[in-house]
PDB file of N, CA and C in Angstrom:
ATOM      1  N   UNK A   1       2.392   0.894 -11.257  1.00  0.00           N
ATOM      2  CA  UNK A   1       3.385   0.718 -10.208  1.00  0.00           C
ATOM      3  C   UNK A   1       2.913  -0.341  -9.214  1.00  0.00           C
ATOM      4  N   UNK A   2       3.950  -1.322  -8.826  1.00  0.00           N
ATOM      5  CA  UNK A   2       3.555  -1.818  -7.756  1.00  0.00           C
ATOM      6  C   UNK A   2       3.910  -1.376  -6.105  1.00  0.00           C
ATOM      7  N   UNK A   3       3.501  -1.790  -5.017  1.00  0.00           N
ATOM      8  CA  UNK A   3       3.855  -1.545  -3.848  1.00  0.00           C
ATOM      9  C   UNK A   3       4.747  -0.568  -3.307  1.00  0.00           C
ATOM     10  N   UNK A   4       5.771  -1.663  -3.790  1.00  0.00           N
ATOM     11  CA  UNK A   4       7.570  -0.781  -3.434  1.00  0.00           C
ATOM     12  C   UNK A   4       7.219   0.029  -3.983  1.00  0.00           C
ATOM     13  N   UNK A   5       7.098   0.003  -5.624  1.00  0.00           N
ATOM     14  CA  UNK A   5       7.565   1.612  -6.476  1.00  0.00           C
ATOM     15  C   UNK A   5       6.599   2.378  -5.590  1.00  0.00           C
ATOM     16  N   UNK A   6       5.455   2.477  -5.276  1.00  0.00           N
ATOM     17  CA  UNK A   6       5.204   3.542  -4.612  1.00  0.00           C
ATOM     18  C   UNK A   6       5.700   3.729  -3.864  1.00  0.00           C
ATOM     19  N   UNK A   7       5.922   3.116  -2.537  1.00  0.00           N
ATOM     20  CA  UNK A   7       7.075   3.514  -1.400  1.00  0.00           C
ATOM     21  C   UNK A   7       8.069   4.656  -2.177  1.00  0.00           C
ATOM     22  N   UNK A   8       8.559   4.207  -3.321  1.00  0.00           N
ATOM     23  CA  UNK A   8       9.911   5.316  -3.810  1.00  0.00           C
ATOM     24  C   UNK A   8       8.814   6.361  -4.132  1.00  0.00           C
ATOM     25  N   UNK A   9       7.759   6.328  -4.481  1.00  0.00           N
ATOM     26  CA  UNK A   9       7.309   7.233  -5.209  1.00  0.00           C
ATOM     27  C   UNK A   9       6.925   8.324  -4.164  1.00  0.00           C
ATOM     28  N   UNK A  10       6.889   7.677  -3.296  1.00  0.00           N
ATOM     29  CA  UNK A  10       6.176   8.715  -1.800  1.00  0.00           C
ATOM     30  C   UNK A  10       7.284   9.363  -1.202  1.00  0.00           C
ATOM     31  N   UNK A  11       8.131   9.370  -1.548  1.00  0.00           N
ATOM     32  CA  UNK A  11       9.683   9.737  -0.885  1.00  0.00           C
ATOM     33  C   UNK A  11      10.119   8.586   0.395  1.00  0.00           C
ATOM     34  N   UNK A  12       9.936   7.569  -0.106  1.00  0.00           N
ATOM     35  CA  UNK A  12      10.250   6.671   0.699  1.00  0.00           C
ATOM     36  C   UNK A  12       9.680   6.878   2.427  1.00  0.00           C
ATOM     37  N   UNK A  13       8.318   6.979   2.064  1.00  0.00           N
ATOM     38  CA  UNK A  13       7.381   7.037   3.273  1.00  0.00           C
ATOM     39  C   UNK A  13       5.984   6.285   3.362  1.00  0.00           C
ATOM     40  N   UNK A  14       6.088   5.780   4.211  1.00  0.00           N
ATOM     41  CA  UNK A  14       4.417   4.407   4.388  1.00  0.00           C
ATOM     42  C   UNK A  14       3.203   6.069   4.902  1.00  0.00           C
ATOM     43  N   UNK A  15       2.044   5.465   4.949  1.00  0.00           N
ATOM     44  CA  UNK A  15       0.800   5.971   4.875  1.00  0.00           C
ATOM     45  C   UNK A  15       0.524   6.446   3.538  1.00  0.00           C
ATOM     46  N   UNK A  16       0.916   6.024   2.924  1.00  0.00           N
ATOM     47  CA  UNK A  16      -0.123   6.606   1.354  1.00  0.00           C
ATOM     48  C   UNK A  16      -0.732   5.558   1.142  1.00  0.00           C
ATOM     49  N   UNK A  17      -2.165   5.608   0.428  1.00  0.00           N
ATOM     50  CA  UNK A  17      -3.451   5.547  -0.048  1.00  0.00           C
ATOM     51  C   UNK A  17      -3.073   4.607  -1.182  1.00  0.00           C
ATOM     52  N   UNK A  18      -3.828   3.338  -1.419  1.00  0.00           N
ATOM     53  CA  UNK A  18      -3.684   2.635  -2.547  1.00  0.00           C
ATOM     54  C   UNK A  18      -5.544   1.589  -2.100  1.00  0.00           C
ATOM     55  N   UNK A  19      -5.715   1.919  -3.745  1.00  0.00           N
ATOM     56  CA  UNK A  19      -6.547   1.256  -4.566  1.00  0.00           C
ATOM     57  C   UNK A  19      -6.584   0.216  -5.806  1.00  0.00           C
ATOM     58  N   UNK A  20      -7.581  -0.674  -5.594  1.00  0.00           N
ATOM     59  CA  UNK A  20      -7.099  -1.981  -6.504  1.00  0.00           C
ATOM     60  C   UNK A  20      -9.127  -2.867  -7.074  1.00  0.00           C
ATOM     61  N   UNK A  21      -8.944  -2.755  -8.067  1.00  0.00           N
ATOM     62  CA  UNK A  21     -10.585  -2.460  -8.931  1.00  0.00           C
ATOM     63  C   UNK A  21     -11.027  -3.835  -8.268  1.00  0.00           C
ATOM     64  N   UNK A  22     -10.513  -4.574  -7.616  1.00  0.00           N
ATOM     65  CA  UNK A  22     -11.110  -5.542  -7.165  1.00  0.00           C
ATOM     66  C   UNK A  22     -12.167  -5.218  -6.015  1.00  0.00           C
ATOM     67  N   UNK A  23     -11.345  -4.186  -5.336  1.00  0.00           N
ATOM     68  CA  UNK A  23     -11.641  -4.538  -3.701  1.00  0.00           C
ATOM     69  C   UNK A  23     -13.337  -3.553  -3.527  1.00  0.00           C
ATOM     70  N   UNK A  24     -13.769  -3.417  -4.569  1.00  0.00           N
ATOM     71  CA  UNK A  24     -15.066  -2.576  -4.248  1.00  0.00           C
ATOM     72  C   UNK A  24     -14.847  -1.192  -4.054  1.00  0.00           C
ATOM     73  N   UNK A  25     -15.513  -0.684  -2.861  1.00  0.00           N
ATOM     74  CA  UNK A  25     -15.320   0.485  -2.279  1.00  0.00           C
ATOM     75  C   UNK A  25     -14.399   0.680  -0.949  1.00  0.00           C
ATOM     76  N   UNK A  26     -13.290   0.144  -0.852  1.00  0.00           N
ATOM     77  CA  UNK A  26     -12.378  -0.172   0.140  1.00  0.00           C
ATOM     78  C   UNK A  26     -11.305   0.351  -0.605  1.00  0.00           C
ATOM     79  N   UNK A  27     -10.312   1.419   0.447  1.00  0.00           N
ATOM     80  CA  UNK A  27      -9.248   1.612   0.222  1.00  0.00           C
ATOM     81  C   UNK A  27      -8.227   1.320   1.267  1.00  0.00           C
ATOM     82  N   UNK A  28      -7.044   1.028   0.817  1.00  0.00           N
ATOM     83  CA  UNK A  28      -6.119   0.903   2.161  1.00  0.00           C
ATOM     84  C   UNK A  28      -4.888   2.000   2.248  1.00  0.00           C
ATOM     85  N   UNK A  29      -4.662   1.703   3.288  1.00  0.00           N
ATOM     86  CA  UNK A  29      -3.456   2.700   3.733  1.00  0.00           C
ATOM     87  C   UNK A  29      -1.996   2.014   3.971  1.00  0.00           C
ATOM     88  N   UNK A  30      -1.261   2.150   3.171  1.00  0.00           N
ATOM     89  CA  UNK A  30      -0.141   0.838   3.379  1.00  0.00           C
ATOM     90  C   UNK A  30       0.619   1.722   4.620  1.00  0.00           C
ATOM     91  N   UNK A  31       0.925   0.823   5.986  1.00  0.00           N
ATOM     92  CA  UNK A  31       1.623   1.058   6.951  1.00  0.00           C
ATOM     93  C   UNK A  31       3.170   0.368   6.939  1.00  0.00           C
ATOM     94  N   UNK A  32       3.382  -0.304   6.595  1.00  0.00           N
ATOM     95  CA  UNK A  32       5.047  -1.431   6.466  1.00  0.00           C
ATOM     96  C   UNK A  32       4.891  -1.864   5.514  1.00  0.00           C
ATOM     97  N   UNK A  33       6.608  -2.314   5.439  1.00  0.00           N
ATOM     98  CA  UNK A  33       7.185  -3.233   5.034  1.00  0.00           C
ATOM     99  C   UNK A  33       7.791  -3.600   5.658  1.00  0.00           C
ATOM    100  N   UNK A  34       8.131  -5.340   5.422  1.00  0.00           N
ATOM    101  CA  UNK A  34       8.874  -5.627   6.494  1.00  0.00           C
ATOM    102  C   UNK A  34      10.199  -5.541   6.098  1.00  0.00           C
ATOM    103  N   UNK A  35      10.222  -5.358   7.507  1.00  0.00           N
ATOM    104  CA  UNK A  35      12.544  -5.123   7.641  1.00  0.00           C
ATOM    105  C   UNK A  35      12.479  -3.763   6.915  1.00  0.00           C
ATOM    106  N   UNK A  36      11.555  -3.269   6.365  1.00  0.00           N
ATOM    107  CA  UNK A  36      12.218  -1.763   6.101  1.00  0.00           C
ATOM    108  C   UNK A  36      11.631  -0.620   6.735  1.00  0.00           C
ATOM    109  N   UNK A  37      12.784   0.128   7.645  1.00  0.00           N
ATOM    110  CA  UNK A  37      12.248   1.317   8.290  1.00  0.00           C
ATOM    111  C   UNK A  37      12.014   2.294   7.559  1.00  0.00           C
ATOM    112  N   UNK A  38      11.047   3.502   7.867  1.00  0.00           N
ATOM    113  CA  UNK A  38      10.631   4.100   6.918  1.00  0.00           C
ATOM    114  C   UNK A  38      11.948   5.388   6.426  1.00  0.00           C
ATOM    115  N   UNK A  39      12.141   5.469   5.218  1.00  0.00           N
ATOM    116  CA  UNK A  39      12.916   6.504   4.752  1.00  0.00           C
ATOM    117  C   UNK A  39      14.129   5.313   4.455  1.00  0.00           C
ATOM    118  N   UNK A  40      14.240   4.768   4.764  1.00  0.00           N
ATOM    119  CA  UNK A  40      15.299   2.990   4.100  1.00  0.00           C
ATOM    120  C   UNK A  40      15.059   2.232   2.874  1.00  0.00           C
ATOM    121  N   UNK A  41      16.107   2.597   1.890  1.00  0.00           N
ATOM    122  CA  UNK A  41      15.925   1.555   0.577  1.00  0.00           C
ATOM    123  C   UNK A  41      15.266   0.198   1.003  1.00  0.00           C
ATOM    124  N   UNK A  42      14.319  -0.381   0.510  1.00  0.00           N
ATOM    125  CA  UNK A  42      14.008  -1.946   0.744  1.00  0.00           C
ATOM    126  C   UNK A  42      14.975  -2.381  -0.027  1.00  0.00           C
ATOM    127  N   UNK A  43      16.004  -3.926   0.307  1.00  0.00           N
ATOM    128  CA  UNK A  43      17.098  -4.874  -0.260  1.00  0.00           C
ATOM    129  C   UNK A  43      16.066  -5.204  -1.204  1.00  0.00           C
ATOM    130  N   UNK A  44      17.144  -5.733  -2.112  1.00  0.00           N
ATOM    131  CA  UNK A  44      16.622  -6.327  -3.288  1.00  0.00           C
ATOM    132  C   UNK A  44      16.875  -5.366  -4.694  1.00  0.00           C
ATOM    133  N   UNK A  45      16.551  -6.099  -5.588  1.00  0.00           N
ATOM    134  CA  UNK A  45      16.501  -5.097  -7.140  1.00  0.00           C
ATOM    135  C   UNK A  45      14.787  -4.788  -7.295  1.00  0.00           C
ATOM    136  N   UNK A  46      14.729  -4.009  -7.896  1.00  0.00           N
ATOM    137  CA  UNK A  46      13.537  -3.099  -8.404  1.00  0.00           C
ATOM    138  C   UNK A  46      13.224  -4.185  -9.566  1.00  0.00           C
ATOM    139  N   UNK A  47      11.908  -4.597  -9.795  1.00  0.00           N
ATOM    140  CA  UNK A  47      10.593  -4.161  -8.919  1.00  0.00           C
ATOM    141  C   UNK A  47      10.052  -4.762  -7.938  1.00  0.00           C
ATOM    142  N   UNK A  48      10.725  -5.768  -7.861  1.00  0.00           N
ATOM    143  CA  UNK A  48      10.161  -6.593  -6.701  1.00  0.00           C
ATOM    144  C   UNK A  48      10.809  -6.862  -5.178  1.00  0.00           C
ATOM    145  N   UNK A  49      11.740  -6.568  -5.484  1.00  0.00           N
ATOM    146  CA  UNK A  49      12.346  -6.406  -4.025  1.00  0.00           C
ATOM    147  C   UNK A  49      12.539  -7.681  -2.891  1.00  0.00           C
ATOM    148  N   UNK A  50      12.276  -8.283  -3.630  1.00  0.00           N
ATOM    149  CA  UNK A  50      12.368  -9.979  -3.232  1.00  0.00           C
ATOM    150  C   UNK A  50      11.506 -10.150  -2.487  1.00  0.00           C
ATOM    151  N   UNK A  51      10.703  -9.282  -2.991  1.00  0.00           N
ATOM    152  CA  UNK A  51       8.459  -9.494  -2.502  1.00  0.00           C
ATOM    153  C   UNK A  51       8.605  -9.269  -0.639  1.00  0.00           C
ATOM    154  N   UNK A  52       9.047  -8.276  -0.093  1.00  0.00           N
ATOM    155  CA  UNK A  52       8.758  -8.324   1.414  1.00  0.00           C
ATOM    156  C   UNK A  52       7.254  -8.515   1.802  1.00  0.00           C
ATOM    157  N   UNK A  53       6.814  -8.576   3.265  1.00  0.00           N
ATOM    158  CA  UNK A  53       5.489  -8.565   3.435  1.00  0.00           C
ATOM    159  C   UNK A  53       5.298  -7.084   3.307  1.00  0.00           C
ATOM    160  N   UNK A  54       3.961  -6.651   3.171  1.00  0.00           N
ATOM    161  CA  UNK A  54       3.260  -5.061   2.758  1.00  0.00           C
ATOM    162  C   UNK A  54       2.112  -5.242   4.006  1.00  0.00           C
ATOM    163  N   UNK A  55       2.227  -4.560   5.124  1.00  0.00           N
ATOM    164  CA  UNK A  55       0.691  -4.063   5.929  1.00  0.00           C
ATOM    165  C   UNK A  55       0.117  -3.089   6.011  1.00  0.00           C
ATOM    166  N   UNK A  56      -0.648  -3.265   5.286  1.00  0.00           N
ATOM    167  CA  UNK A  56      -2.052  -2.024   5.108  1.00  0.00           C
ATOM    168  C   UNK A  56      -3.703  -2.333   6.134  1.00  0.00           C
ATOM    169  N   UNK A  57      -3.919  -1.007   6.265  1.00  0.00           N
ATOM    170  CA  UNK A  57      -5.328  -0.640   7.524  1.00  0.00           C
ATOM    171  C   UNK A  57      -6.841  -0.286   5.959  1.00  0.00           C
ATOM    172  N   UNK A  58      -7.249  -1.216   6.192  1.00  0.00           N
ATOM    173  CA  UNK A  58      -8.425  -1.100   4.895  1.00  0.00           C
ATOM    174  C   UNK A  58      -9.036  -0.560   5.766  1.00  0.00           C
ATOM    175  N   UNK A  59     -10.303   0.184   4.968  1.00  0.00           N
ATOM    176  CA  UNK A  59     -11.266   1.214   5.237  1.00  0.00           C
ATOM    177  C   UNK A  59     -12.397   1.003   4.493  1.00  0.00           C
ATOM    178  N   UNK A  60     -13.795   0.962   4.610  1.00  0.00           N
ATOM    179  CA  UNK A  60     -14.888   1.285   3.954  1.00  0.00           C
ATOM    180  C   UNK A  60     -14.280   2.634   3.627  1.00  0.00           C
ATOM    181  N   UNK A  61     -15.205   3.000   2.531  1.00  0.00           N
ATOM    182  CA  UNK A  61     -15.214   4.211   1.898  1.00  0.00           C
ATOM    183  C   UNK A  61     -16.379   4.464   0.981  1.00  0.00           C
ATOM    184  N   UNK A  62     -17.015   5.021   1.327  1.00  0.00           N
ATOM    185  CA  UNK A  62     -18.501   5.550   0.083  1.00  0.00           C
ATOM    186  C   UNK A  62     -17.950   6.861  -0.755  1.00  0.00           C
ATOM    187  N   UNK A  63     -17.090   7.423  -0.525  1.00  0.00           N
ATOM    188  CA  UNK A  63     -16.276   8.872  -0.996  1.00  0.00           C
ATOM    189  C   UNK A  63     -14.589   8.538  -0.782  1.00  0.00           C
ATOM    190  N   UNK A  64     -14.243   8.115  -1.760  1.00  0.00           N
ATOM    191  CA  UNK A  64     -12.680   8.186  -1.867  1.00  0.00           C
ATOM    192  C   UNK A  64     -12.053   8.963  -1.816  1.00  0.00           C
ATOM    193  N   UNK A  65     -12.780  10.432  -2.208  1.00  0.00           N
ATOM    194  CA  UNK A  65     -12.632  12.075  -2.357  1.00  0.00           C
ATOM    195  C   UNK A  65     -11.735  12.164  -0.783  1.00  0.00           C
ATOM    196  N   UNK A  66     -12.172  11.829   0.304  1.00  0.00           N
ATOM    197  CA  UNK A  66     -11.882  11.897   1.317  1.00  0.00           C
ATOM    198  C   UNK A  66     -11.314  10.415   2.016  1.00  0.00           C
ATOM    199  N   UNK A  67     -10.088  10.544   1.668  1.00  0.00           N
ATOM    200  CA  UNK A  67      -9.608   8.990   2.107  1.00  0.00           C
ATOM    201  C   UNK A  67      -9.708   9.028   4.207  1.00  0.00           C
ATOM    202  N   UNK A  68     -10.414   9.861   4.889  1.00  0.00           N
ATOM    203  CA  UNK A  68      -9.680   9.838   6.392  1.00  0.00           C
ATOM    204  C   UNK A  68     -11.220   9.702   6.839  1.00  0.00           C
ATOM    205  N   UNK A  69     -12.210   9.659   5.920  1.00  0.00           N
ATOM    206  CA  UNK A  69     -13.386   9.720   6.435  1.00  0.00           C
ATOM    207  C   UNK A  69     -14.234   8.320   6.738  1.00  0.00           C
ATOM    208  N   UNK A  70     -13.400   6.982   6.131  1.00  0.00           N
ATOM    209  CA  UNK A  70     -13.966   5.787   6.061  1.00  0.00           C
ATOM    210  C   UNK A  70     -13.800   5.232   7.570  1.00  0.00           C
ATOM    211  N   UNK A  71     -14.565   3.786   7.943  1.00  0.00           N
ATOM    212  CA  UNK A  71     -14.345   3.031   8.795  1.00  0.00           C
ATOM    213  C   UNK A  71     -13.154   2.354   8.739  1.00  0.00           C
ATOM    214  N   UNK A  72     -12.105   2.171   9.584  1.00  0.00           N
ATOM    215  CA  UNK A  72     -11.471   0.743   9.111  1.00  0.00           C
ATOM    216  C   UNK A  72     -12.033  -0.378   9.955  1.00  0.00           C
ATOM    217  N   UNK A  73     -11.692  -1.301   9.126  1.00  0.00           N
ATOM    218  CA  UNK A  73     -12.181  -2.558   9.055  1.00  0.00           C
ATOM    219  C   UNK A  73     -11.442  -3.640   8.991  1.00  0.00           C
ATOM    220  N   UNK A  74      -9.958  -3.497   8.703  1.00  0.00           N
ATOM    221  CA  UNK A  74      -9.224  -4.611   8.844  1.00  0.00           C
ATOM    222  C   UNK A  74      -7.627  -4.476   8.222  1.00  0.00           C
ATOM    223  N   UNK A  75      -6.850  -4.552   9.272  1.00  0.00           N
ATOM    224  CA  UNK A  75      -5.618  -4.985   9.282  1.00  0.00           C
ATOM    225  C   UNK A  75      -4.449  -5.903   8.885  1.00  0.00           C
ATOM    226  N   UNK A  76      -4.504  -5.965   7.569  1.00  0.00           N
ATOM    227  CA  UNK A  76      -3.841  -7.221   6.983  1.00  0.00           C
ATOM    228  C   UNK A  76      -2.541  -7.372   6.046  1.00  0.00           C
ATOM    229  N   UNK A  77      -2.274  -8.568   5.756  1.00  0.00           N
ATOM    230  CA  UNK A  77      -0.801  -7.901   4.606  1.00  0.00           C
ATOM    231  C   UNK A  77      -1.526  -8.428   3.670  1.00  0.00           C
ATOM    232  N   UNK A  78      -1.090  -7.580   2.343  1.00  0.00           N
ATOM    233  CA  UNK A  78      -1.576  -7.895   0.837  1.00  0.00           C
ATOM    234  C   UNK A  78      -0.938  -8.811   0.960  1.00  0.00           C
ATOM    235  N   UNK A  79      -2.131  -9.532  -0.190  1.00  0.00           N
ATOM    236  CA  UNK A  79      -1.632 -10.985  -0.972  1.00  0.00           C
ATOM    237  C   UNK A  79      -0.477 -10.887  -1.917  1.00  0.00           C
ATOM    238  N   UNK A  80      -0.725  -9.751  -2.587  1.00  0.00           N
ATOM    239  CA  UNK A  80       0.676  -9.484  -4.170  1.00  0.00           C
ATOM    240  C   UNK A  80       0.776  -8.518  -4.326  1.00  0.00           C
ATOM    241  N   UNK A  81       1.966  -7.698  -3.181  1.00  0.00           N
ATOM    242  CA  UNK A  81       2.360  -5.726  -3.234  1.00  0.00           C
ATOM    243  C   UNK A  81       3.293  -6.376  -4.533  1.00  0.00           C
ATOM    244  N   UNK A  82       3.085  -6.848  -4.914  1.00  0.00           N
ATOM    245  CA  UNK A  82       4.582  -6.812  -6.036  1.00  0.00           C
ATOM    246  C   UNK A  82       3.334  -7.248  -7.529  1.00  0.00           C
ATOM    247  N   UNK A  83       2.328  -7.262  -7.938  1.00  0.00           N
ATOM    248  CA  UNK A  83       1.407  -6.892  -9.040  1.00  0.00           C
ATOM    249  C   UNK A  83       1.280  -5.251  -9.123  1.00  0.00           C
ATOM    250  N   UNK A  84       1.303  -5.207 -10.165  1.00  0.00           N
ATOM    251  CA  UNK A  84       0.749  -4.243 -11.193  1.00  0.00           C
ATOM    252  C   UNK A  84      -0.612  -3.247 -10.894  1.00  0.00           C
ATOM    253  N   UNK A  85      -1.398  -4.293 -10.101  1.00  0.00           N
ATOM    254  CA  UNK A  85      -3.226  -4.281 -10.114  1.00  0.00           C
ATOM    255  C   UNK A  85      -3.360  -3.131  -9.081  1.00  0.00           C
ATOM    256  N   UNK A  86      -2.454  -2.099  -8.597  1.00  0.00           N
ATOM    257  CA  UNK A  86      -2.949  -1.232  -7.515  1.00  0.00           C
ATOM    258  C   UNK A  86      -2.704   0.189  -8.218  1.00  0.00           C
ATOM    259  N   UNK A  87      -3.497   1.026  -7.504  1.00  0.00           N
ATOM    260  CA  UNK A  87      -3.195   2.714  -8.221  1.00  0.00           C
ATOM    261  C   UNK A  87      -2.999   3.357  -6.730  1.00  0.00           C
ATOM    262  N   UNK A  88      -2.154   4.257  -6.709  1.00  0.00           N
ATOM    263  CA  UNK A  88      -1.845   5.022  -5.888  1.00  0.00           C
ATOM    264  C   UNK A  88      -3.039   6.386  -5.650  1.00  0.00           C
ATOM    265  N   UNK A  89      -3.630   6.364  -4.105  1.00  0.00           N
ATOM    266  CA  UNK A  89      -4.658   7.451  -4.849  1.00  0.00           C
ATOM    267  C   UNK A  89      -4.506   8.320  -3.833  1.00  0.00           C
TER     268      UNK A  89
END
């Protein structure tokens, strides 16, 4: 799944947990999308949604077990919520 689909997958709610084998031991917490309030279809067709921006709060993490226990560390929008390359965790 990418980005959006999780958004649907969460019941159309931001703060869920996503991981991506690149980023090490860092997980993020996706907070927005843009132009879409939370519990609001994002425009566009599925799957990409005509790629809105995605802002997520990254975190160190030594234990993923516990996603609330890391540092964050940085505030940014993904490069590509609309790839494949993330797992919902």
């Amino acid at each position: 799944m990418n980005i959006y689909e999780m958004y649907y997958a969460n019941d159309k709610t931001f703060g869920f947990w996503v991981v991506r084998n690149t980023w090490g031991n860092s997980i993020a917490k996706i907070t927005s999308i843009n132009g879409v309030e939370e519990g609001e279809e994002i425009p566009g067709a599925a799957p990409y949604y005509n790629n809105p921006k995605v802002i997520a709060e990254f975190y160190k993490e030594s234990n993923k077990d516990n996603c609330h226990s890391g540092n964050l560390y940085d505030i940014i929008e993904l490069s590509c919520p609309g790839t494949f390359a993330y797992e919902m965790y």
